[in-house]
Protein backbone atom coordinates (compact mmCIF):
# COMPACT_ATOMS: atom_id res chain seq x y z
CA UNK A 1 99.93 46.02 -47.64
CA UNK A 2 96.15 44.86 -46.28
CA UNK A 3 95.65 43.55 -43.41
CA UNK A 4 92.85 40.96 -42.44
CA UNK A 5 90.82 40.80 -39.05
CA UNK A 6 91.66 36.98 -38.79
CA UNK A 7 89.15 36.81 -35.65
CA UNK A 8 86.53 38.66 -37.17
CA UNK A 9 86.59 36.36 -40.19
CA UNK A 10 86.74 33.16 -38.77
CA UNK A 11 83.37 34.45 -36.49
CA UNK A 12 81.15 35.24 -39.77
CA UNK A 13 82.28 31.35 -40.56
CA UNK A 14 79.54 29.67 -37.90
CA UNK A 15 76.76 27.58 -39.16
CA UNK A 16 74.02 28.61 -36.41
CA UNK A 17 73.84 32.01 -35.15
CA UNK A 18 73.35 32.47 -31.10
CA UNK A 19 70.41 34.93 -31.67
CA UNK A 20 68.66 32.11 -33.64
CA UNK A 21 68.82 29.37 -31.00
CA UNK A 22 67.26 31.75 -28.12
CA UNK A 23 64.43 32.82 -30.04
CA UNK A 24 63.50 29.24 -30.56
CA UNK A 25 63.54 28.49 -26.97
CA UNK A 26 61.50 31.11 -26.02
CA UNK A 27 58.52 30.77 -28.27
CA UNK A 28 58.67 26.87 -26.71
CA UNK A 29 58.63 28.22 -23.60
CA UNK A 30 55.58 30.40 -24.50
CA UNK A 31 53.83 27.82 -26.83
CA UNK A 32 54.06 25.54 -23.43
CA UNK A 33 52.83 28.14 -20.72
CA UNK A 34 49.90 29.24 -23.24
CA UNK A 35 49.04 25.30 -23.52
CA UNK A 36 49.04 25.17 -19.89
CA UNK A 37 47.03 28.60 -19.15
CA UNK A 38 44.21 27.50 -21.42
CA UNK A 39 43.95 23.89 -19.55
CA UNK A 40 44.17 25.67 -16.65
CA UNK A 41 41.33 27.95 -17.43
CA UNK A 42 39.51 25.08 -19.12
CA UNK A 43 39.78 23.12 -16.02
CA UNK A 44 38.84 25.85 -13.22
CA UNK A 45 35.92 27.29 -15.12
CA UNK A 46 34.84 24.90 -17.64
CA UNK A 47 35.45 21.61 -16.88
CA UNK A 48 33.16 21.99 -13.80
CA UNK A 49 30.36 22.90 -15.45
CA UNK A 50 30.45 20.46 -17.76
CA UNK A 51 31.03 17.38 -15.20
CA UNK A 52 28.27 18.94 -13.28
CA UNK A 53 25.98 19.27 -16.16
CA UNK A 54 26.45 15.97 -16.42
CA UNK A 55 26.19 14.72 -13.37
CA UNK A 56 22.65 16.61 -13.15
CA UNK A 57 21.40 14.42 -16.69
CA UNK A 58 22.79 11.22 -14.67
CA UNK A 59 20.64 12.49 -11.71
CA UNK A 60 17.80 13.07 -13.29
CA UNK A 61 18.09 9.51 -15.38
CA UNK A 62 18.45 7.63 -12.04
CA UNK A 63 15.67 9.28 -10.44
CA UNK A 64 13.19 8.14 -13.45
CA UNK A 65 14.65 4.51 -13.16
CA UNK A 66 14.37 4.63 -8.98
CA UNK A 67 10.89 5.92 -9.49
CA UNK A 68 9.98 2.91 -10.77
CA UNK A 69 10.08 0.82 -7.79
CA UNK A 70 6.33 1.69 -6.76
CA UNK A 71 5.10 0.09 -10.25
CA UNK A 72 7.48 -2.63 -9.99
CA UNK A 73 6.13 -3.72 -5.92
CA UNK A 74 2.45 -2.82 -7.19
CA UNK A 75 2.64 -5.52 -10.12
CA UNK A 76 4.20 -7.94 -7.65
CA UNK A 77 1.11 -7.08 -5.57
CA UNK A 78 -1.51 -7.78 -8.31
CA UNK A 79 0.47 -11.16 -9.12
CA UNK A 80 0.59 -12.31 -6.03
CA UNK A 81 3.07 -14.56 -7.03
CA UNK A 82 6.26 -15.45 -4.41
CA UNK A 83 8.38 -16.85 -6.96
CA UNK A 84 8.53 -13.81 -9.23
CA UNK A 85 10.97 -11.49 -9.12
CA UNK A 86 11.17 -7.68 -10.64
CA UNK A 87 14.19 -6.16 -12.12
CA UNK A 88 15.54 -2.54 -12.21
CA UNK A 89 18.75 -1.75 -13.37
CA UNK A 90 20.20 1.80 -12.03
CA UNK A 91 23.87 3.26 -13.43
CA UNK A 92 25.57 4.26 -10.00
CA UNK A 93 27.78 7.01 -11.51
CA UNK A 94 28.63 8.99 -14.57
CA UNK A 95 32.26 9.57 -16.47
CA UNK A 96 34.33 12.10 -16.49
CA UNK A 97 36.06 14.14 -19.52
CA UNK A 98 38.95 12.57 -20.98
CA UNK A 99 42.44 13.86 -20.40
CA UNK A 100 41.27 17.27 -18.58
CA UNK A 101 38.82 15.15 -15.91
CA UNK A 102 38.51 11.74 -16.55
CA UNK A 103 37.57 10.43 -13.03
CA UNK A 104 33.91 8.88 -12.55
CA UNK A 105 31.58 9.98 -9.90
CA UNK A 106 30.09 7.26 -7.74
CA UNK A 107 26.99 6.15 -6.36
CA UNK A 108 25.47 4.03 -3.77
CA UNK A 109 21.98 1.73 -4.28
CA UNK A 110 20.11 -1.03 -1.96
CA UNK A 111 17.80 -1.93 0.68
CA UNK A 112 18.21 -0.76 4.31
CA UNK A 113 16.14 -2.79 6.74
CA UNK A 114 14.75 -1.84 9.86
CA UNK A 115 14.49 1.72 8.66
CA UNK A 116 11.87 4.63 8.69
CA UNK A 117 9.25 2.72 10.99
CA UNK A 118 5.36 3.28 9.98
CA UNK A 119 3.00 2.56 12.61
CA UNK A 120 -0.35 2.39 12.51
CA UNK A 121 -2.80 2.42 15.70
CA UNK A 122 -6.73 2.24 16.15
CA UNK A 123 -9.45 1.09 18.40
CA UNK A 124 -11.20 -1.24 15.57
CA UNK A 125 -14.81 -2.65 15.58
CA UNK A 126 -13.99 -6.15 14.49
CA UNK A 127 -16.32 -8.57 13.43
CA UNK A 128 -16.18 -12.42 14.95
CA UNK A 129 -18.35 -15.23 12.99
CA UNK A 130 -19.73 -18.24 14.74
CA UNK A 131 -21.09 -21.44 13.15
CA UNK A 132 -24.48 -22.52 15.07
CA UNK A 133 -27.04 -24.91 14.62
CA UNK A 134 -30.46 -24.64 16.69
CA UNK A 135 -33.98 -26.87 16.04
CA UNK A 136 -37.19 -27.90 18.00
CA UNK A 137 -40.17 -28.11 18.57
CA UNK A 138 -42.62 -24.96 18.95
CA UNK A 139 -43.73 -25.20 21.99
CA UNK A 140 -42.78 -22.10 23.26
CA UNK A 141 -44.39 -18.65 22.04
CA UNK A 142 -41.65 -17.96 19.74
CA UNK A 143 -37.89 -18.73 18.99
CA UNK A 144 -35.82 -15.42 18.76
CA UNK A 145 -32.15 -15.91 16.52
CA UNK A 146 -30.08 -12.48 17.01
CA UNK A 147 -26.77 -11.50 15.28
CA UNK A 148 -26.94 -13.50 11.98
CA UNK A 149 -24.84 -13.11 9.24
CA UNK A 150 -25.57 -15.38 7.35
CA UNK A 151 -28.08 -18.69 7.20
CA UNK A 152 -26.63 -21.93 5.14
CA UNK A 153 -29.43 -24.07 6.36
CA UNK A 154 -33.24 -23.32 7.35
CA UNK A 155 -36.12 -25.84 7.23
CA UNK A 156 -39.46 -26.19 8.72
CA UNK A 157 -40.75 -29.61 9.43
CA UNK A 158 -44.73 -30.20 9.57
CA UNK A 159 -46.56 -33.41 10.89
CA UNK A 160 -49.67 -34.03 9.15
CA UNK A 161 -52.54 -33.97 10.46
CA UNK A 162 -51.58 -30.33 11.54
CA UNK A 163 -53.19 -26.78 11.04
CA UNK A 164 -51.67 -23.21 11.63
CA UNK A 165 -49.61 -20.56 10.90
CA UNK A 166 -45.93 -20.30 10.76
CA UNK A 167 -44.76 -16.57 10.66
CA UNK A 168 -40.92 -16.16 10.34
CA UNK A 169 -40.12 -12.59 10.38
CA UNK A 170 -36.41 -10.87 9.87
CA UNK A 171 -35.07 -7.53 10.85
CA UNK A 172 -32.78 -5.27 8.96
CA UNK A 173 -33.63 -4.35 6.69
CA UNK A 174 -36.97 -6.98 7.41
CA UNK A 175 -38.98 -9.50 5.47
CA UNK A 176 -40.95 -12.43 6.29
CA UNK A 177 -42.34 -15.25 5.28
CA UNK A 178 -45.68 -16.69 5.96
CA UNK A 179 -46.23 -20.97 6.13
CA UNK A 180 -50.24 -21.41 6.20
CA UNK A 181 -50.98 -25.33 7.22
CA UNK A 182 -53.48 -27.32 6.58
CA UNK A 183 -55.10 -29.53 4.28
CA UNK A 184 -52.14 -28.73 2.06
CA UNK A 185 -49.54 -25.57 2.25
CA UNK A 186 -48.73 -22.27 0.86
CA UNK A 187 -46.17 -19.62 1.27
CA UNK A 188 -46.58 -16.46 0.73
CA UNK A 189 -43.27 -13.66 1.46
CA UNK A 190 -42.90 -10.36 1.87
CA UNK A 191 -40.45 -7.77 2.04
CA UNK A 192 -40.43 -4.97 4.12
CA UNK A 193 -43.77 -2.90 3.71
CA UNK A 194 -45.84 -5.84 3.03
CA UNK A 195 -44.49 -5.67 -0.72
CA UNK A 196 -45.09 -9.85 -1.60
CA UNK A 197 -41.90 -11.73 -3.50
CA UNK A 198 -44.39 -14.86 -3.40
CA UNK A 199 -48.17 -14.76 -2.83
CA UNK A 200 -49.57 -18.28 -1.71
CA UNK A 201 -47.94 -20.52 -3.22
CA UNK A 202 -49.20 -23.79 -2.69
CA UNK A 203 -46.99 -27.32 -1.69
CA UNK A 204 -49.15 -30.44 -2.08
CA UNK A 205 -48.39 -33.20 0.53
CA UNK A 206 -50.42 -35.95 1.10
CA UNK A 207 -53.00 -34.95 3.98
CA UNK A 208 -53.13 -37.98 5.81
CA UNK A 209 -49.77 -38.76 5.60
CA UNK A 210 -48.48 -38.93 9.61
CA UNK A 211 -44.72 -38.07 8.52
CA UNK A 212 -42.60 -35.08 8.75
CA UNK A 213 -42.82 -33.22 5.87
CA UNK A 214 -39.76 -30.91 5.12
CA UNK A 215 -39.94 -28.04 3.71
CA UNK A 216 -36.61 -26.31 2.49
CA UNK A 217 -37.27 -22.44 3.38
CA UNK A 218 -34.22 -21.51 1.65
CA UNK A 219 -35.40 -22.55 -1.71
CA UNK A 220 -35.17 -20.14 -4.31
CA UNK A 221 -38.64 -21.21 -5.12
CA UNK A 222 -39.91 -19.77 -2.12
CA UNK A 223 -38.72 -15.97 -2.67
CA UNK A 224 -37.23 -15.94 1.67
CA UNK A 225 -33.12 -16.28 0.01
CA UNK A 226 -33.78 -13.11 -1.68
CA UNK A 227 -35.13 -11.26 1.48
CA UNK A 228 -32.26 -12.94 3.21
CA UNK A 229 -29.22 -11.23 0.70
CA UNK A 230 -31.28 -8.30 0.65
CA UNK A 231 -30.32 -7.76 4.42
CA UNK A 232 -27.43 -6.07 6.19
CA UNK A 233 -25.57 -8.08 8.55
CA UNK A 234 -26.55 -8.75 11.03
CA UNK A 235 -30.00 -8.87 11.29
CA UNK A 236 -32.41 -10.81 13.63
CA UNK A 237 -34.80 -13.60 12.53
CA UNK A 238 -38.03 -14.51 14.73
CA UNK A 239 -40.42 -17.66 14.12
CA UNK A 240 -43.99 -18.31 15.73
CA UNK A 241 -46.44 -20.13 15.46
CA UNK A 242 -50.17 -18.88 15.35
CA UNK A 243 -53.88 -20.33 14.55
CA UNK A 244 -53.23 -23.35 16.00
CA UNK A 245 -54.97 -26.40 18.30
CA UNK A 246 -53.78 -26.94 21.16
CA UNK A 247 -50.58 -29.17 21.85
CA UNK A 248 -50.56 -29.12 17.82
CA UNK A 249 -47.00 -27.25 18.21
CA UNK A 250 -45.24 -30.40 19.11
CA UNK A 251 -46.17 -31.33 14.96
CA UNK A 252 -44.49 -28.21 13.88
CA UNK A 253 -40.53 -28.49 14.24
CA UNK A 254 -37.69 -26.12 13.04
CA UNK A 255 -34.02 -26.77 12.26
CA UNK A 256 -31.82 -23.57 11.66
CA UNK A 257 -27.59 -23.63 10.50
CA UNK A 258 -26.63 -20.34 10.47
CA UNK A 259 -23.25 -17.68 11.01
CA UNK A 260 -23.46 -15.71 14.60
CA UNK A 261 -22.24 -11.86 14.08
CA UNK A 262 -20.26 -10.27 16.89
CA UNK A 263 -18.44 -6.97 17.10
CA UNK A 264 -16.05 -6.35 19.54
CA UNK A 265 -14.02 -3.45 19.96
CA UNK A 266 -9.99 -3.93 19.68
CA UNK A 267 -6.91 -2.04 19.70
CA UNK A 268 -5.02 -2.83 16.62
CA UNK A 269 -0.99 -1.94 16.20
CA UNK A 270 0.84 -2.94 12.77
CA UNK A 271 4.07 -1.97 12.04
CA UNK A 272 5.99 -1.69 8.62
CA UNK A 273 9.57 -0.75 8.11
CA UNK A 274 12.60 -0.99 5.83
CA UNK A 275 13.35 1.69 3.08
CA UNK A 276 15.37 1.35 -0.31
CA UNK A 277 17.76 3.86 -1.16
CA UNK A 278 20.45 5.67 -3.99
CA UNK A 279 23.01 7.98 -2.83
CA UNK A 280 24.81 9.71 -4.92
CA UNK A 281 28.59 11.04 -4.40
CA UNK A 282 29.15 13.62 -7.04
CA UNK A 283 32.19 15.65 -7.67
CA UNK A 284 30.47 19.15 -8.65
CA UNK A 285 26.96 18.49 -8.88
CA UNK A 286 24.72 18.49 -5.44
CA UNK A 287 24.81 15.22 -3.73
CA UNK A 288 20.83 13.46 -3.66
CA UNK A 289 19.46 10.71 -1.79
CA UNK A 290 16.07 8.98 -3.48
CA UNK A 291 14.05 7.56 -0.45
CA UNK A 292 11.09 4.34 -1.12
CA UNK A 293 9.28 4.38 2.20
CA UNK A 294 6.14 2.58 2.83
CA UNK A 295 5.03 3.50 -1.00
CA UNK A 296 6.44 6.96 -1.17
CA UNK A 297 9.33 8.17 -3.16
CA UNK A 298 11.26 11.37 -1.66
CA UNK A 299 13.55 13.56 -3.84
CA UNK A 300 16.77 14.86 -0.86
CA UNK A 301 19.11 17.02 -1.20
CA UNK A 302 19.62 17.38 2.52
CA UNK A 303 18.74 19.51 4.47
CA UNK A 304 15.61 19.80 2.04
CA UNK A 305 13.37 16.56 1.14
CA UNK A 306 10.17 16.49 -1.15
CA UNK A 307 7.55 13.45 -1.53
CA UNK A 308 7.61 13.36 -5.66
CA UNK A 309 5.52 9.79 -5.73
CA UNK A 310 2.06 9.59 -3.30
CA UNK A 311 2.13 6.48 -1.59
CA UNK A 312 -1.45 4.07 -2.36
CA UNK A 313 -3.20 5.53 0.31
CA UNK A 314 -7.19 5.59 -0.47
CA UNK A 315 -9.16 7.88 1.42
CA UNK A 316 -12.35 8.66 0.39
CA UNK A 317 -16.15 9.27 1.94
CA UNK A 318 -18.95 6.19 1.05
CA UNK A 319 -22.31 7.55 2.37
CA UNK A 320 -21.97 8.59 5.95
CA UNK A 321 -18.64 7.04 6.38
CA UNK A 322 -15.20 7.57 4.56
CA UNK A 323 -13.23 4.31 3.25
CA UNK A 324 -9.65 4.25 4.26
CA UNK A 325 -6.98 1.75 3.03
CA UNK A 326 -3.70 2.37 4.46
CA UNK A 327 -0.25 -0.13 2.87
CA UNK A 328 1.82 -1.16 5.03
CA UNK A 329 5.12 -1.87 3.02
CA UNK A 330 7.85 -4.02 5.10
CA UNK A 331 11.35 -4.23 2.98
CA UNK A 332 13.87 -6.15 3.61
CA UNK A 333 16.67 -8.38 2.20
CA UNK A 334 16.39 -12.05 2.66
CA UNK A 335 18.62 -14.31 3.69
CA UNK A 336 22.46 -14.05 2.27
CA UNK A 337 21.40 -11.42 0.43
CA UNK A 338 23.75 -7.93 -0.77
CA UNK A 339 21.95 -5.07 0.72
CA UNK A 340 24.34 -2.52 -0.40
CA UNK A 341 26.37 -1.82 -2.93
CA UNK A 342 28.82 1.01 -4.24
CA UNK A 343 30.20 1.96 -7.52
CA UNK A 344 30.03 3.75 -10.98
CA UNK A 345 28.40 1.03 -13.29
CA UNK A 346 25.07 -0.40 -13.79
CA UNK A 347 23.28 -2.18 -11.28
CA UNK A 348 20.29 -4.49 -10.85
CA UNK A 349 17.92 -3.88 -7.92
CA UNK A 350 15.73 -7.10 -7.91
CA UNK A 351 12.38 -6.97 -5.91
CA UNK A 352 10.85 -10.21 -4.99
CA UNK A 353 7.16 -10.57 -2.97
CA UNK A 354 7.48 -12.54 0.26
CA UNK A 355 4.03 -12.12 1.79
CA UNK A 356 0.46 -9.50 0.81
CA UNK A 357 -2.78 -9.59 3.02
CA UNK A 358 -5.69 -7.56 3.41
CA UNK A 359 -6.85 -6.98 6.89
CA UNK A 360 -10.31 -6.05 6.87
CA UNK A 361 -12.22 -5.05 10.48
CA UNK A 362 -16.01 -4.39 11.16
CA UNK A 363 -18.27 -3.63 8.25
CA UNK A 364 -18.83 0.62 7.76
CA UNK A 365 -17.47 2.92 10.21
CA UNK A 366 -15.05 0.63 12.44
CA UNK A 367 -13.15 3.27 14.06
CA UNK A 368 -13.19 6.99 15.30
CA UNK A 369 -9.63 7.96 15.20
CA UNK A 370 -6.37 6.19 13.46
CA UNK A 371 -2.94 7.53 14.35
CA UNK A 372 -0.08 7.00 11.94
CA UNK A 373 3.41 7.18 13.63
CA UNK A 374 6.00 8.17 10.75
CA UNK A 375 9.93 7.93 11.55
CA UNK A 376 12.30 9.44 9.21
CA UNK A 377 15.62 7.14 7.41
CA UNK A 378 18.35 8.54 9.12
CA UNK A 379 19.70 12.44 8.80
CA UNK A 380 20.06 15.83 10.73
CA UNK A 381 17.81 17.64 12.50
CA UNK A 382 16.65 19.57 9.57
CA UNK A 383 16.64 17.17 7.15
CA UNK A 384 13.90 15.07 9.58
CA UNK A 385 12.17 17.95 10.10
CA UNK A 386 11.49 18.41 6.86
CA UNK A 387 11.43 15.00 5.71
CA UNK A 388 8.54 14.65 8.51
CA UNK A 389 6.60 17.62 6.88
CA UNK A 390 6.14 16.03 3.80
CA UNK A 391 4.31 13.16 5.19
CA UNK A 392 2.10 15.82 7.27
CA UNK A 393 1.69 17.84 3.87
CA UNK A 394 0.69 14.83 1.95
CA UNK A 395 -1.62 13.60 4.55
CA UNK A 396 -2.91 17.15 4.95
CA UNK A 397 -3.98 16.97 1.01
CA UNK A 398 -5.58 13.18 1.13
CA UNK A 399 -8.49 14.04 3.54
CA UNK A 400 -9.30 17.26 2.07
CA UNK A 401 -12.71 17.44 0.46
CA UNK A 402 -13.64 14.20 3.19
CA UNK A 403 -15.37 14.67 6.45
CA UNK A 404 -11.94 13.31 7.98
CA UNK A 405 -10.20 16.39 10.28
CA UNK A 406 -6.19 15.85 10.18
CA UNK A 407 -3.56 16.71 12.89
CA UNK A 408 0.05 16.34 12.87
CA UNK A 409 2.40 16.20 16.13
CA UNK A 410 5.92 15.97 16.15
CA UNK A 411 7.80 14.96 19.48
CA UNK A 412 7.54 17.74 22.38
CA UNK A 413 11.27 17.78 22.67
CA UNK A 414 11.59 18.96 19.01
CA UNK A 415 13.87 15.99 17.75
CA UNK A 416 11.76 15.71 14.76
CA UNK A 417 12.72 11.64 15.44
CA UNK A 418 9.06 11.03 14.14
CA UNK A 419 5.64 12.52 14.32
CA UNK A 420 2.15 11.31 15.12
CA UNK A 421 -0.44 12.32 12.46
CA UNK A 422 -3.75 11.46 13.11
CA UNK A 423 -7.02 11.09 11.47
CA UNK A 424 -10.19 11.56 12.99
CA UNK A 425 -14.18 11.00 11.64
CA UNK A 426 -16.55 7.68 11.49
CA UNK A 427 -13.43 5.88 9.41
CA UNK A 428 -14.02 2.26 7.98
CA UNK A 429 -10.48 1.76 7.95
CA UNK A 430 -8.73 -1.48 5.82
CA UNK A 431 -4.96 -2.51 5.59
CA UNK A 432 -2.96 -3.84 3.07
CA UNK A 433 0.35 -5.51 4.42
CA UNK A 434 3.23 -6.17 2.09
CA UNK A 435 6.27 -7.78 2.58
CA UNK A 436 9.35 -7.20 0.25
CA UNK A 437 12.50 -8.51 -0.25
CA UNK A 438 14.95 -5.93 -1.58
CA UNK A 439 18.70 -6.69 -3.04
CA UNK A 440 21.49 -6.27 -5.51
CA UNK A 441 22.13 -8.68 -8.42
CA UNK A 442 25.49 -8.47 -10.76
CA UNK A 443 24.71 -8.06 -14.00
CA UNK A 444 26.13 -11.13 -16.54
């Protein structure tokens, strides 16, 4: 008689077998730690490079947008309108990579007043116009008028029965012009080396008449207004009277309107400040700052800083002088106004004009020497140091090829908190001031 293994039987009955069910398991378990090793590697050594990549394109897209702030101030300049306003919108940050990195980096944007003074300092020739008025009779030897800029009025008056000569002679670059009376007039003028504008030209009166006759000198009919613009101010006019009878001066009078010319030397301070500013706050790439300052736009990645935009600084030699016309760009933010503002999206810098003059001195070489104290926004010891440089480096590279000799002094206790640079040579120096107001708009 057979017998059955009952237990070994019912065993081979089971649906699922164990071996099955732990296989299963374990190629989850693997499937899941391969899923997490390749996000893993994908996140330590790709993922950074590709945020930073990206970071850098941002960079680089915000710098071309922030470089823009010289044309926008400059066409603000040439409007000379208060009531416009200029617009440039900058994206603060960048994204991040979905799922594996999906945070945003950030960024920072305004105006920071009272910032990065620039001072400019020179003894100045300036130039001081007077209104006058002088007539009479010629009854002295002559009349002597020094320091003229200009003449708006100049007429001779002759009483008839009268006979002489009226010579009226200018210096700088000279001239004169000749009244013969008698019987009837005529002028004759001359520029400098006796080369004649007019040659006798004759003004009929009536002889007996016993009136004043006038006679306009600056009429364009009688050539003396074109000597006159011909000459440099200021230049000296003298009048006399020759040829003639005794006492017959008192019939020979003179009335004379004309602009005094003085030069005085001044010292002159002006002072600009203010700067506006992005900061970046990247999570891989290198963190940047983009400096405005006084016309100048600075790449930083501190401790290093390079000038990429020349402010409008003219320097240039005219003759035996160089020309010299220094901005002076104040920024600041108005009343009420955001200053400041942080973030990852797009916003609008708006640039308004508050105030632009041009401060002009003395006429040609008005100054010697003009120092130009620069202070840096703030920073470390290197990063003014080398912030500080640039402005020496730039300034080094304006006056070369002019007769202007450059030095550059930092502070003797080696703060690098500014330095002096100064420029020395027969300068006529000019200044452009410029007041800006700087803020942050929302965008609707």
């Amino acid at each position: 008689m057979q017998i059955i293994n009952e237990t070994h039987y019912h065993g081979s009955d089971r649906i699922f077998s164990a071996n099955n069910a732990v296989s299963t398991v374990v190629g989850a378990i693997l499937l899941l730690g391969l899923l997490v090793a390749v996000t893993a590697l994908v996140g330590v050594y790709y993922v950074p490079s590709w945020v930073a990549d990206d970071e850098a394109r941002h960079a680089q897209d915000v710098f071309v947008d922030f470089s823009a702030i010289p044309i926008h101030i400059n066409k603000l300049v040439l409007a000379n309108n208060t009531d416009a306003v200029s617009r440039q919108r900058i994206e603060l940050g960048c994204g991040g990579i979905p799922i594996v990195s999906p945070g945003m980096s950030w960024g920072s944007l305004g105006a920071v007043p009272q910032e990065g003074n620039f001072i400019v300092k020179a003894d100045v020739w300036t130039e001081n116009i007077t209104k006058n008025v002088t007539s009479g009779n010629f009854t002295d030897e002559h009349v002597n008028i020094t320091n003229i800029s200009s003449v708006s009025k100049f007429y001779i008056y002759i009483k008839n029965p009268c006979t002489g000569t009226v010579l009226i002679n200018l210096s700088n670059p000279g001239g004169r012009a000749i009244l013969r009376i008698g019987d009837c007039y005529d002028i004759t003028t001359l520029r400098p080396n006796d080369v004649k504008i007019l040659d006798e030209l004759i003004i009929t009166t009536d002889p007996d008449s016993l009136s004043l006759h006038q006679v306009n000198i600056l009429s364009p009919g009688y050539g003396f207004s074109k000597v006159l613009s011909d000459a440099d101010a200021p230049y000296n006019i003298m009048m006399s009277v020759s040829d003639e009878p005794l006492g017959s001066s008192s019939n020979i009078r003179y009335e004379i309107e004309y602009y005094e010319y003085n030069k005085t030397i001044e010292p002159y301070t002006k002072t600009s400040n203010g700067t506006m500013v992005y900061r970046s706050m990247n999570r891989y790439f290198l963190d940047q700052q983009f400096i405005y300052q006084n016309g100048a736009v600075f790449l930083c990645q501190p401790p290093d800083a390079s000038m990429r935009i020349a402010p409008d600084v003219i320097i240039e030699d005219i003759g035996n002088y160089t020309y010299m016309t220094i901005p002076m760009v104040t920024v600041g933010t108005g009343v009420n106004r955001t200053p400041m503002i942080s973030g990852s999206g797009v916003e609008e810098l708006q640039m308004g004009l508050k105030y632009v003059n041009r401060i002009t001195f003395a006429d040609r070489n008005n100054t010697k020497r003009v120092n130009i104290l620069i202070e840096p926004p703030e920073g470390d010891e290197n990063f003014r140091e080398e912030y500080l440089q640039e402005w020496a480096d730039y300034f080094d590279a304006a006056v070369e090829g002019t007769s202007i000799r450059m030095t550059s002094t930092p502070p003797t206790d080696g703060s690098y908190t500014n330095t002096t640079i100064s420029l020395i040579g027969d300068i006529h120096l000019e200044i452009k001031e410029i007041e800006i107001e700087g803020r942050i708009a929302s965008i609707i």
